[in-house]
N, C-alpha and C. Protein backbone atom coordinates (compact mmCIF):
# COMPACT_ATOMS: atom_id res chain seq x y z
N UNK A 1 17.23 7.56 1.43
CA UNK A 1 18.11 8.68 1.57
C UNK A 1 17.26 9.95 1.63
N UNK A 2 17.60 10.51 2.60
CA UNK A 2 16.54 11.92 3.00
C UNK A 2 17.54 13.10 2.10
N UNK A 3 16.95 13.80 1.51
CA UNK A 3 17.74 15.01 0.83
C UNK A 3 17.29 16.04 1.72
N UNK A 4 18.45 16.96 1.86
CA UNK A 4 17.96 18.49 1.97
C UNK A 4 17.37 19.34 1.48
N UNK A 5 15.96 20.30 1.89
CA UNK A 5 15.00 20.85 1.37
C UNK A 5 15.92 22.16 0.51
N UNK A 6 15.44 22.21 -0.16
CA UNK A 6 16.00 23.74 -1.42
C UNK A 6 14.45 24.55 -1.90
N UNK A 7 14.48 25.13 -0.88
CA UNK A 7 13.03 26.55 -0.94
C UNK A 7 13.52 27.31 -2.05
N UNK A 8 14.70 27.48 -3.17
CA UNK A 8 13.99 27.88 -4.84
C UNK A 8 13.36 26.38 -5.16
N UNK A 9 13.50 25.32 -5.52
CA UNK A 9 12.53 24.32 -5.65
C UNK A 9 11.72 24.07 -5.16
N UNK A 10 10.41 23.85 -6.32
CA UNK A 10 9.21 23.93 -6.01
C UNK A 10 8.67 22.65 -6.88
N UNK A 11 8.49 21.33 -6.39
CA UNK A 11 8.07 20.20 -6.86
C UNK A 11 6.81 20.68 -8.13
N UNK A 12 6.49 19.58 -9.01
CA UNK A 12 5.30 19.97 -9.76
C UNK A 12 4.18 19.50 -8.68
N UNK A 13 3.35 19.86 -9.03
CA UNK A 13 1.88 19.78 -8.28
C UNK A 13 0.85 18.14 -8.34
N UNK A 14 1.68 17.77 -9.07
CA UNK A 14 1.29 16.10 -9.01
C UNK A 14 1.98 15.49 -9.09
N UNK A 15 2.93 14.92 -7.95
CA UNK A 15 3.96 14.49 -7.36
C UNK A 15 3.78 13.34 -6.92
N UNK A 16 3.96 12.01 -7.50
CA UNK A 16 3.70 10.71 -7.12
C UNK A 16 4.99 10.18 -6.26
N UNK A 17 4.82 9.73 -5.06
CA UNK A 17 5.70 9.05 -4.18
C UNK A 17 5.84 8.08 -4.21
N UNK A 18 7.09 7.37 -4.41
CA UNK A 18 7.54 5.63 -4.94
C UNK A 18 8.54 5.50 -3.56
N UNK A 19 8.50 4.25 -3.62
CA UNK A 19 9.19 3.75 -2.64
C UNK A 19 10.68 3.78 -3.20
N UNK A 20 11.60 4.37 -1.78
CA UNK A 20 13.24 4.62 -2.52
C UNK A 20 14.13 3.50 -2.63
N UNK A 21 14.72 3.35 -3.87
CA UNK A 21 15.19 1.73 -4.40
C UNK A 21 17.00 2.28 -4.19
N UNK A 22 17.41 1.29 -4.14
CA UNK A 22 19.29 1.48 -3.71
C UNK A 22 19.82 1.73 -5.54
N UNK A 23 20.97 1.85 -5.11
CA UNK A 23 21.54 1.16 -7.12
C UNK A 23 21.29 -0.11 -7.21
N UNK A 24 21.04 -1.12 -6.82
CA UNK A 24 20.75 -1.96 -6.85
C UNK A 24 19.59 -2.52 -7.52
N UNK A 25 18.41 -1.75 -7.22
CA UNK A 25 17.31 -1.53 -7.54
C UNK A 25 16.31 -2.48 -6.39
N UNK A 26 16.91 -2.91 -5.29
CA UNK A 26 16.21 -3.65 -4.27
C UNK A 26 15.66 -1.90 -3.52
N UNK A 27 14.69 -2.01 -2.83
CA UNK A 27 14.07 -1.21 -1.78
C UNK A 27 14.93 -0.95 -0.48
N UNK A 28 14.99 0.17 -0.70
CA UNK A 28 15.65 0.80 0.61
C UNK A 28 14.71 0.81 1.77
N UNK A 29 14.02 0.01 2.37
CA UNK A 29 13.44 0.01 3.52
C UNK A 29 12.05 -1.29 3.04
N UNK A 30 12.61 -1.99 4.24
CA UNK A 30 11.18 -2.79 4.21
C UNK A 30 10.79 -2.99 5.13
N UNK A 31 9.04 -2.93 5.44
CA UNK A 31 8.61 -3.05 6.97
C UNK A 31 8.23 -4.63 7.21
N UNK A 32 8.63 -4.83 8.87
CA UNK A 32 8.23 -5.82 9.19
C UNK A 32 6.91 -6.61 8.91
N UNK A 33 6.18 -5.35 8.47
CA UNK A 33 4.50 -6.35 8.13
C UNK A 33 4.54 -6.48 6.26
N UNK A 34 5.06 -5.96 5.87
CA UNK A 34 5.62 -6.64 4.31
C UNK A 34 6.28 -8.01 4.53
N UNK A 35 7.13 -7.96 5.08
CA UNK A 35 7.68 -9.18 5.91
C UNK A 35 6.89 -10.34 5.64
N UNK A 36 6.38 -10.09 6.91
CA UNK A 36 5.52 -10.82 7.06
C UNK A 36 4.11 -11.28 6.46
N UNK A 37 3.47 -10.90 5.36
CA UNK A 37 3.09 -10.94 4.35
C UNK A 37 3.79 -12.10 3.31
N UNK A 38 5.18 -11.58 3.36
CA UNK A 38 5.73 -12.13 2.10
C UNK A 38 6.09 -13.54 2.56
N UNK A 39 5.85 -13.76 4.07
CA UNK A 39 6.61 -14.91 4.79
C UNK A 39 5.01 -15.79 4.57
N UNK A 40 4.11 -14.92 4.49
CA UNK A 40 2.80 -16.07 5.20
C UNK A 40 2.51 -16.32 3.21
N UNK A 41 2.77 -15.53 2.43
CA UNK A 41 2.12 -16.20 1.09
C UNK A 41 2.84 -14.71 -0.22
N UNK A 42 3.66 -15.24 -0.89
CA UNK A 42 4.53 -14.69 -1.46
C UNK A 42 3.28 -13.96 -2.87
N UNK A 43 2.27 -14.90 -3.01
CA UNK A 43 1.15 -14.42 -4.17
C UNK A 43 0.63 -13.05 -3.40
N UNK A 44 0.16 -13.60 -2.28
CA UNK A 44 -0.58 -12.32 -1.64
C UNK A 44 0.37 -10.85 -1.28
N UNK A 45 1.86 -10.97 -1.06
CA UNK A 45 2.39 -9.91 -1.27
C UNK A 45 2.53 -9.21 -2.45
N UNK A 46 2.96 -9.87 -3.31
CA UNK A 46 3.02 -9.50 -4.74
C UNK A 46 1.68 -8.99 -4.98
N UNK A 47 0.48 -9.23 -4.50
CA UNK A 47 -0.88 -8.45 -4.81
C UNK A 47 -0.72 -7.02 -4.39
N UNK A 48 -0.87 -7.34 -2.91
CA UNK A 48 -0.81 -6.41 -2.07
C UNK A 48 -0.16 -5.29 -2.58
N UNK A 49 1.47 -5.82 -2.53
CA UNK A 49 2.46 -4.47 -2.10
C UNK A 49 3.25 -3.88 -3.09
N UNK A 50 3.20 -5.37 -4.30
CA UNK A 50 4.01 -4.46 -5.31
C UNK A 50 2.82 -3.98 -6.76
N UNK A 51 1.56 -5.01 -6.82
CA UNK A 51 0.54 -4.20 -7.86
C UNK A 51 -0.58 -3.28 -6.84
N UNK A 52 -0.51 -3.18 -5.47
CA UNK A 52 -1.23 -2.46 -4.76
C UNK A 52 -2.82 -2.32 -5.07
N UNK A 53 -2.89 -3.94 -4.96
CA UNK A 53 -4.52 -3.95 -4.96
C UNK A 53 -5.24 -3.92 -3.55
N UNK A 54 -6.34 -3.67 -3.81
CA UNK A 54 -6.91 -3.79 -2.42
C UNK A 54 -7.47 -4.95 -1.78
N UNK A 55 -7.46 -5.35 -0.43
CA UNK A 55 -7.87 -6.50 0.02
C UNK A 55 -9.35 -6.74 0.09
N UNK A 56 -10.20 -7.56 0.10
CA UNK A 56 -11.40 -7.98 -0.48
C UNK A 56 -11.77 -7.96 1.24
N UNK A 57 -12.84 -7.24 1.51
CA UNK A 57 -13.81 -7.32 2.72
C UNK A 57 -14.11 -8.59 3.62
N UNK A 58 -14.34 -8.84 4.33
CA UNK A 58 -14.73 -9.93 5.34
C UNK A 58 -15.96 -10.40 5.13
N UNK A 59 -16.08 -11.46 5.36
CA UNK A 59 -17.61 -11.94 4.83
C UNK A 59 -18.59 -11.50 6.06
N UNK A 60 -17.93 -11.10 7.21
CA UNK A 60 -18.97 -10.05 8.15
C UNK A 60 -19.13 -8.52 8.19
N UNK A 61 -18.08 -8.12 6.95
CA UNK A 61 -18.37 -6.77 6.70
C UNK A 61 -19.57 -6.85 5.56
N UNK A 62 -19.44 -7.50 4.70
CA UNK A 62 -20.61 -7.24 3.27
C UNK A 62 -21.82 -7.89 3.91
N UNK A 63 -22.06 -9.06 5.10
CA UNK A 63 -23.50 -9.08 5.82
C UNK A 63 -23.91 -7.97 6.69
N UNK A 64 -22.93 -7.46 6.87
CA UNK A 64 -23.06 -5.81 7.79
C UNK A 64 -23.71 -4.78 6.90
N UNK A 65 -23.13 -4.75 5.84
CA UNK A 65 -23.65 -3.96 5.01
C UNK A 65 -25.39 -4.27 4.19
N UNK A 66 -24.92 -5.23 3.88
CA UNK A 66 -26.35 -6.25 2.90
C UNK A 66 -27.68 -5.79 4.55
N UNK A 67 -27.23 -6.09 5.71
CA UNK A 67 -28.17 -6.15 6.55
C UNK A 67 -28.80 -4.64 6.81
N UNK A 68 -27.64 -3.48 6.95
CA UNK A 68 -28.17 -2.47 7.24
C UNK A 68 -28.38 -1.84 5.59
N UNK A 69 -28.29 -1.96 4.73
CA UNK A 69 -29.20 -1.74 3.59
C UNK A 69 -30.62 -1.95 3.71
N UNK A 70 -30.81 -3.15 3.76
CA UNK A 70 -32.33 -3.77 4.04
C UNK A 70 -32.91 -2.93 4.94
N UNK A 71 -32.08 -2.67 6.41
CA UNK A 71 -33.30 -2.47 7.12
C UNK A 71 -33.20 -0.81 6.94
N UNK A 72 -32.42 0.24 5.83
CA UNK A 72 -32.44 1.21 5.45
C UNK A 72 -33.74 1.52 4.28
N UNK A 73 -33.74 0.35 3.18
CA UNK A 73 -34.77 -0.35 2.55
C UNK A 73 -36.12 -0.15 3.18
């Protein structure tokens, strides 16, 4: 639900944005790639989207890295 802006209100200055829940308390909007996430492995969404961890690198990103270290080394 989008509210109308009110310029005398002035949010506090550390303003954390949550995703908007119904009365219900289900999520008012879900994207197709949550979706799909939750369709390919219900653990890995629950990582992902609702404790918002981060996804672990590719094993050709950390030889990317390990390699141009060395030859920075």
């Amino acid at each position: 639900m989008i509210r109308p802006a009110d310029p005398d209100h002035r949010p506090p200055a550390d303003v954390v944005a949550f995703p908007l829940r119904s009365s219900d308390g289900a999520l008012a909007h879900v994207s197709p790639s949550s979706i799909r996430d939750y369709l390919q492995c219900s653990l890995r969404f629950y990582f992902k989207r609702v404790l918002g961890l981060p996804e672990p690198g590719s094993v050709s990103l950390h030889l990317g890295k390990a390699v141009h270290a060395g030859i920075q080394a």
